[in-house]
Protein backbone atom coordinates (compact mmCIF):
# COMPACT_ATOMS: atom_id res chain seq x y z
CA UNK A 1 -9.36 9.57 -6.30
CA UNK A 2 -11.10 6.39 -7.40
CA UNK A 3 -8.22 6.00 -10.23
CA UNK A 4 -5.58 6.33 -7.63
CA UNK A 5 -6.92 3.90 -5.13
CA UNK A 6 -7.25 1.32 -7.90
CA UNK A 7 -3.66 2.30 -8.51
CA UNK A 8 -2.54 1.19 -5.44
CA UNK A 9 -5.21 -2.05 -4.81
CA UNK A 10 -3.44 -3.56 -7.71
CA UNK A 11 0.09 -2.80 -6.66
CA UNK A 12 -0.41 -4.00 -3.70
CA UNK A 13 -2.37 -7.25 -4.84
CA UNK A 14 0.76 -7.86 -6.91
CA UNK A 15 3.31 -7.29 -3.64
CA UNK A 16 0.75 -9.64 -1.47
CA UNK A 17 0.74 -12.27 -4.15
CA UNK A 18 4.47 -12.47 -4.53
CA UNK A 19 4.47 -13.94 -0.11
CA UNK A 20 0.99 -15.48 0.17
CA UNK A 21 -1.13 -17.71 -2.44
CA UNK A 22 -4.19 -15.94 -4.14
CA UNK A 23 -6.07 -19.10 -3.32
CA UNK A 24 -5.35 -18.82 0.32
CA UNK A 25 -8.23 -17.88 3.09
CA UNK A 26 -5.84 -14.89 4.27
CA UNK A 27 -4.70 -13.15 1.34
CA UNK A 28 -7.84 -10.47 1.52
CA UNK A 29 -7.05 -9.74 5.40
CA UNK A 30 -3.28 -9.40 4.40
CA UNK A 31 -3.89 -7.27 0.94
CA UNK A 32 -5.54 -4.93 3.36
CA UNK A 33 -3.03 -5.07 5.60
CA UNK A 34 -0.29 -4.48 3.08
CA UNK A 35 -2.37 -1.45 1.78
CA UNK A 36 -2.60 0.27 4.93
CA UNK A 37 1.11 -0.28 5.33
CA UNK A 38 1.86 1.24 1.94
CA UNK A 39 -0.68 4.09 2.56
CA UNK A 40 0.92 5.05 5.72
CA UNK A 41 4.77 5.05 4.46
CA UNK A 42 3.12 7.23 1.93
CA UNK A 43 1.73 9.74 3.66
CA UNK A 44 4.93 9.39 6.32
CA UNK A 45 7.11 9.63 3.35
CA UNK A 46 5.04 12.82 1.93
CA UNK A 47 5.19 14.08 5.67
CA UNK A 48 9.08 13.98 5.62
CA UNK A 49 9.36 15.51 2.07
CA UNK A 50 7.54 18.48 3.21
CA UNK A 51 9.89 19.08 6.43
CA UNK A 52 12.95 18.40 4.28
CA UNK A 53 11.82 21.08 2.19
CA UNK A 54 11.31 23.71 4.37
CA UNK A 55 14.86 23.37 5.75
């Protein structure tokens, strides 16, 4: 799990840094953001695979 998660922190440290400076006060309030974002469409993605399958 830890692997995974540090997967995704530096994927989405990458996506944050390509729309708001590292040096900026905001870009740990808007990596966190992002990665709750790309968590969610995730798990709604996963979701909607499932369904899909069963039809």
């Amino acid at each position: 799990m830890s692997v995974i998660l540090r997967i995704l922190f530096v994927l989405v440290g990458s996506i944050t840094a390509l729309f708001v400076a590292r040096d900026s006060l905001n870009f740990d309030i808007i990596q966190t953001f992002v990665a709750i974002l790309l968590v969610t469409a995730l798990l709604l993605g996963g979701s909607f695979w499932s369904l899909w399958r069963k039809t």
